[in-house]
N, C-alpha and C. Protein backbone atom coordinates (compact mmCIF):
# COMPACT_ATOMS: atom_id res chain seq x y z
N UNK A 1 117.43 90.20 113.74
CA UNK A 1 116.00 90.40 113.88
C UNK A 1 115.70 90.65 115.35
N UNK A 2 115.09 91.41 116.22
CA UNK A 2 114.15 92.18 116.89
C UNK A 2 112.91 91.61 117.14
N UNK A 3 112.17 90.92 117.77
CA UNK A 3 110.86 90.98 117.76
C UNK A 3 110.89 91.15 119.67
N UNK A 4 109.34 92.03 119.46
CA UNK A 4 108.70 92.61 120.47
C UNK A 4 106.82 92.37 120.67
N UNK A 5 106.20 92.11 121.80
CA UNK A 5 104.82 91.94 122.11
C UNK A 5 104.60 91.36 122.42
N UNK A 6 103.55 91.21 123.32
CA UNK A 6 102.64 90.02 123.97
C UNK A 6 101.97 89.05 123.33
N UNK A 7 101.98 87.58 123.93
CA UNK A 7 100.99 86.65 123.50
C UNK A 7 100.55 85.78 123.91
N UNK A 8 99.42 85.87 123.52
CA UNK A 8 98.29 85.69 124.60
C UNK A 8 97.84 83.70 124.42
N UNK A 9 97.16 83.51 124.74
CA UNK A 9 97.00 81.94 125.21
C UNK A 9 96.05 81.60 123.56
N UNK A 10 95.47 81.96 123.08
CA UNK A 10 95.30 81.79 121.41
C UNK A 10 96.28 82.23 120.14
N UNK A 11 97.73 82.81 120.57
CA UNK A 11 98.77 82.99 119.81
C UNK A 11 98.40 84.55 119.40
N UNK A 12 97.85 85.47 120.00
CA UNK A 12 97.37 86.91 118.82
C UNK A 12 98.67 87.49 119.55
N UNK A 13 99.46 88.62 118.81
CA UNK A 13 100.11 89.17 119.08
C UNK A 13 99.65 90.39 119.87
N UNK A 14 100.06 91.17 120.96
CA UNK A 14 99.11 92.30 121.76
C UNK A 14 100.61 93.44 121.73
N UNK A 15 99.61 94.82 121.65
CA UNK A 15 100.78 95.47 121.62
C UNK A 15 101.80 96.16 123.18
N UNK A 16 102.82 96.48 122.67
CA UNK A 16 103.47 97.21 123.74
C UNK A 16 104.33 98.26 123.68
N UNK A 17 104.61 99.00 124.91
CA UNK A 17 105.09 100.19 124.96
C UNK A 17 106.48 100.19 124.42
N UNK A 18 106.81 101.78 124.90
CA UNK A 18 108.70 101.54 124.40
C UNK A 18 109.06 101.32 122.78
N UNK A 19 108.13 101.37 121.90
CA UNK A 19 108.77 100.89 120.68
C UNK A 19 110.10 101.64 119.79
N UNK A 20 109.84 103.07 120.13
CA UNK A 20 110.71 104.04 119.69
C UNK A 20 112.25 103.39 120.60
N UNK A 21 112.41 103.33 121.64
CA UNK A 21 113.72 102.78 122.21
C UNK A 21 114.15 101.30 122.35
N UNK A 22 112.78 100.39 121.83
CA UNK A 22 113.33 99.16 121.37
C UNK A 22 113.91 99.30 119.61
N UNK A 23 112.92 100.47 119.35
CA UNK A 23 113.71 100.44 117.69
C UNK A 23 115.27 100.56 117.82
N UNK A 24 115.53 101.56 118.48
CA UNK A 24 116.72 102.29 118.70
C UNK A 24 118.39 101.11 119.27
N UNK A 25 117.45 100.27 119.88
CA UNK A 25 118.10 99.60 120.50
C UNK A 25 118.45 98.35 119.44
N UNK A 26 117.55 98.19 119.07
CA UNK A 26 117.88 96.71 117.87
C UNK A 26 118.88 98.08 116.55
N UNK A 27 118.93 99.20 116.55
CA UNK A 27 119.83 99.40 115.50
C UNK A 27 121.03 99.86 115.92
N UNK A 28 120.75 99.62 117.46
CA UNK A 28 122.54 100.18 117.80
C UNK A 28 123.32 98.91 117.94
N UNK A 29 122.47 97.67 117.78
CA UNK A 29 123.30 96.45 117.63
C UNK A 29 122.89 95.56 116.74
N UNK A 30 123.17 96.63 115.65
CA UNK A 30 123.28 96.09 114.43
C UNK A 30 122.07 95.06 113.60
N UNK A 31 120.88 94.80 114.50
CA UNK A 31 120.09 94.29 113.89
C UNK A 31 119.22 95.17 112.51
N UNK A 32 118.62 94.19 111.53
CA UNK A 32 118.25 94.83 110.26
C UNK A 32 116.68 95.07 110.13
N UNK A 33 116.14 94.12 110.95
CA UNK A 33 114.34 93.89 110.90
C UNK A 33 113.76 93.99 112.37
N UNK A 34 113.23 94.74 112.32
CA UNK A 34 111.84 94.93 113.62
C UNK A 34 110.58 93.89 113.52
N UNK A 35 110.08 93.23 114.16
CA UNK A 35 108.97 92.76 113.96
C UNK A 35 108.06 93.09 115.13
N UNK A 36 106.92 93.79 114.69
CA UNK A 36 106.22 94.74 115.87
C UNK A 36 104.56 93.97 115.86
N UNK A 37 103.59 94.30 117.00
CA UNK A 37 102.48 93.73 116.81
C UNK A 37 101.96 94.53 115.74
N UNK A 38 100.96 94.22 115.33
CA UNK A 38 100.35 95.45 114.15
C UNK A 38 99.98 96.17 115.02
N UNK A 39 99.05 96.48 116.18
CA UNK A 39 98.54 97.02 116.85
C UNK A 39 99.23 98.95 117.25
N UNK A 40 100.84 98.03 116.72
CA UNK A 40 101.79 99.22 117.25
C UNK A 40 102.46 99.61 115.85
N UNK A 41 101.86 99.78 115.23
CA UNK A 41 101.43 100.84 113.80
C UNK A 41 101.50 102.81 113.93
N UNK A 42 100.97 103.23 115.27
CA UNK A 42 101.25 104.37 115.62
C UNK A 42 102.36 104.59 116.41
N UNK A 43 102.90 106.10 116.62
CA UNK A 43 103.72 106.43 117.79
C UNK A 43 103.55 107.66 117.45
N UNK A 44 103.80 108.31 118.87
CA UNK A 44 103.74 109.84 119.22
C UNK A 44 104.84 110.25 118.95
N UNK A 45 105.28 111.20 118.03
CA UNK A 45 106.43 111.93 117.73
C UNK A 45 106.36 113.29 118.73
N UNK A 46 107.54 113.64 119.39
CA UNK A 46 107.08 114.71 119.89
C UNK A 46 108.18 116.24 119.31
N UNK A 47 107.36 117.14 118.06
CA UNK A 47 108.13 118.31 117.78
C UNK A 47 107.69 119.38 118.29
N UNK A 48 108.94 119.94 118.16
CA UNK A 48 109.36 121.09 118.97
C UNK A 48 109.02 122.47 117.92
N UNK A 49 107.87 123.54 118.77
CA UNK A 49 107.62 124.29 117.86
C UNK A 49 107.97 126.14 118.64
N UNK A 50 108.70 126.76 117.75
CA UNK A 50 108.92 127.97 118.95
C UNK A 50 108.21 129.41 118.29
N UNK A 51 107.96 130.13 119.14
CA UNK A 51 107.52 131.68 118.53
C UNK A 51 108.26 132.50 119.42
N UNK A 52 108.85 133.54 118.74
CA UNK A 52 109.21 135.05 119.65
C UNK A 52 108.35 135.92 119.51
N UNK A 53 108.30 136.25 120.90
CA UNK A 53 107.71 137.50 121.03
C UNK A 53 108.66 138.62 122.30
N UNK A 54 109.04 139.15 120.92
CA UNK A 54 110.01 140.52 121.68
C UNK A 54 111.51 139.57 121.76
N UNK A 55 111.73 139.79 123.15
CA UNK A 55 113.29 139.25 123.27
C UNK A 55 112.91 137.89 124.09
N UNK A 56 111.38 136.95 123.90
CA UNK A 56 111.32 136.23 124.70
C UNK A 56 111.24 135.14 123.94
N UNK A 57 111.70 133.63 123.78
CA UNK A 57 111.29 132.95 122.97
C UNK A 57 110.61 131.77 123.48
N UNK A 58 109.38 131.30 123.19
CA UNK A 58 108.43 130.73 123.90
C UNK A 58 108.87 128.64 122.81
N UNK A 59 109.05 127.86 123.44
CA UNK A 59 109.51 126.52 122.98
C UNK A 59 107.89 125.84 123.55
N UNK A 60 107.53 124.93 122.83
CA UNK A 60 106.60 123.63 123.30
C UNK A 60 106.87 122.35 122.55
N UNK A 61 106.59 121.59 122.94
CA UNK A 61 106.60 120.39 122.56
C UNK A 61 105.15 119.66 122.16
N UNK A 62 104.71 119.54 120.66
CA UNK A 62 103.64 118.90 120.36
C UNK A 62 103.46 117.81 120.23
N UNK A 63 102.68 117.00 120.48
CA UNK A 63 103.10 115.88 120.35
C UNK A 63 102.14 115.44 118.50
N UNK A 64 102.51 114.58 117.69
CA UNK A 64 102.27 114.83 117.03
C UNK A 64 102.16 112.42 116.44
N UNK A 65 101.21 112.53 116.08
CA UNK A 65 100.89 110.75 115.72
C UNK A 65 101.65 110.41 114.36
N UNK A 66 102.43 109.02 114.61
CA UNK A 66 103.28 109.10 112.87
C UNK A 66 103.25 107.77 113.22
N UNK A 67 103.45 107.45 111.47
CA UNK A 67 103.30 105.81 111.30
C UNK A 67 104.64 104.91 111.83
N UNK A 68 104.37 103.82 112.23
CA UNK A 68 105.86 103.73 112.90
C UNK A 68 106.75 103.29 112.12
N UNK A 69 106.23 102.34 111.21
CA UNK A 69 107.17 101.73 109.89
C UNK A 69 107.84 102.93 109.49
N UNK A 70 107.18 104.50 108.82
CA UNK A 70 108.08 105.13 108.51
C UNK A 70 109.21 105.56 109.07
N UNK A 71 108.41 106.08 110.57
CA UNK A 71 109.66 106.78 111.19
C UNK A 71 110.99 105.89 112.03
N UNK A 72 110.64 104.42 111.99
CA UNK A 72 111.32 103.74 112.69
C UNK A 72 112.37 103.72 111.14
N UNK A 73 112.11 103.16 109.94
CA UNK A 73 112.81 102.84 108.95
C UNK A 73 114.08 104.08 108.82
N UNK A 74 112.95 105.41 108.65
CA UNK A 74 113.87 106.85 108.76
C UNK A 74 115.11 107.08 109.71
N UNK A 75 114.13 106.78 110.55
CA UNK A 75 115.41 107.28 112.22
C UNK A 75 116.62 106.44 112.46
N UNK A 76 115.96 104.91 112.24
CA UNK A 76 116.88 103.95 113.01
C UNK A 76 117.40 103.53 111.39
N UNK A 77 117.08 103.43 110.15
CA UNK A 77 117.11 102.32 108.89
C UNK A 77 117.46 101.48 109.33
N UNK A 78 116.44 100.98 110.04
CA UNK A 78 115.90 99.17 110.16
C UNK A 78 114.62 98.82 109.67
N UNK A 79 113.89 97.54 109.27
CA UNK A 79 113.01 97.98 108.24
C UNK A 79 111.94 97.47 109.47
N UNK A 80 110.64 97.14 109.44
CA UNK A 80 109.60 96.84 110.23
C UNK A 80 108.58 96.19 109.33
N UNK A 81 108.19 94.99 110.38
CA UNK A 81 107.40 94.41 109.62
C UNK A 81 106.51 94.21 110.67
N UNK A 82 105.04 93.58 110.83
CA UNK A 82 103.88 93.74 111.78
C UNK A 82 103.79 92.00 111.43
N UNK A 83 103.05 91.93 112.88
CA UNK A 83 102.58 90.47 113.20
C UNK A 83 101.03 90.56 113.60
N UNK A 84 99.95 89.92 113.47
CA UNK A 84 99.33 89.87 114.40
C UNK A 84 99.18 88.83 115.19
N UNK A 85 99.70 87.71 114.35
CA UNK A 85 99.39 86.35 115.14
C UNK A 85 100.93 85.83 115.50
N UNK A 86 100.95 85.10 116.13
CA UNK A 86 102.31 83.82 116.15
C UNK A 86 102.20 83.16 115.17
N UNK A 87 101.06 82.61 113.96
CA UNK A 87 101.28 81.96 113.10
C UNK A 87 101.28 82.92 111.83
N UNK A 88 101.37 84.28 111.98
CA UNK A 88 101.92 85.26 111.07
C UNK A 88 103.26 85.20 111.15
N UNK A 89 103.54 85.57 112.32
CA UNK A 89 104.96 86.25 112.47
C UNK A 89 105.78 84.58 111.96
N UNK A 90 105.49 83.59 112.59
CA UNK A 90 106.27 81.84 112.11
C UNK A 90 105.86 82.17 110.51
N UNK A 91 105.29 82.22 109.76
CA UNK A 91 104.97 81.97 108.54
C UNK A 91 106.38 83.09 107.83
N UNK A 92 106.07 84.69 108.25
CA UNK A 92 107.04 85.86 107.82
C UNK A 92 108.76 85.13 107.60
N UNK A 93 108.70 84.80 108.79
CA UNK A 93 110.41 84.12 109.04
C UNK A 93 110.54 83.06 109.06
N UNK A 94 109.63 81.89 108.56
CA UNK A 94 110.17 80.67 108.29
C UNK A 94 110.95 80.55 106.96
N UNK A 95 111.98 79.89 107.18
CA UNK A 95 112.92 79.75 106.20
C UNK A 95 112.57 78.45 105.25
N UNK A 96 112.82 78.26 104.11
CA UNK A 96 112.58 76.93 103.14
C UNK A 96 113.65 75.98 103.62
N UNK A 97 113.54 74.93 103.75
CA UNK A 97 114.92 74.06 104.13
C UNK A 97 115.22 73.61 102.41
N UNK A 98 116.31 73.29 103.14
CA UNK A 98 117.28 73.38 101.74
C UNK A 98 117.13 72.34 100.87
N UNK A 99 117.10 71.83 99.40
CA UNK A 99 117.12 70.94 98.75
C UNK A 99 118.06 69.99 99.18
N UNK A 100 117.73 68.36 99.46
CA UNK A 100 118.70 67.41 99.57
C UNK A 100 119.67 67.03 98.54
């Protein structure tokens, strides 16, 4: 597990940058779950769109808004889950202790 964001002195989770290369990073070592602020729900994809004209070929880069759960799940298959609070995110991953 991965978790990423700020928090603030009432426990809310705040968002932050970098998420595309923290995704990247929790799946090149093998982690399975992201846990992101909700806040960071978007990210800028940036595709590449080209036209010719004649023998010249003209490239840009659009930038383009995508949900991050999808494209993080797609790109990296790690799954993502959102927090907003500290007593979200403790509740998500608290484990049951075991029967005596």
């Amino acid at each position: 597990m991965t978790v990423t964001g700020t928090i603030d002195e009432d426990g809310n989770i705040g968002p932050v940058g970098g998420i595309l290369e923290k995704a990247e990073a929790a799946a090149a070592s093998g982690k399975t779950l992201l846990v992101l602020p909700a806040k960071n729900n978007n990210v800028v994809e940036r595709r590449e769109e080209t036209q010719v004209f004649g023998g010249l070929r003209i490239a840009r880069q659009r930038p383009v808004v995508v949900d991050t759960r999808t494209y993080v799940e797609e790109h990296f298959g790690i799954r993502v889950e959102y927090a907003d609070t500290l007593d979200d995110f403790l509740a998500d991953v608290r484990v049951p202790a075991a029967a005596p």
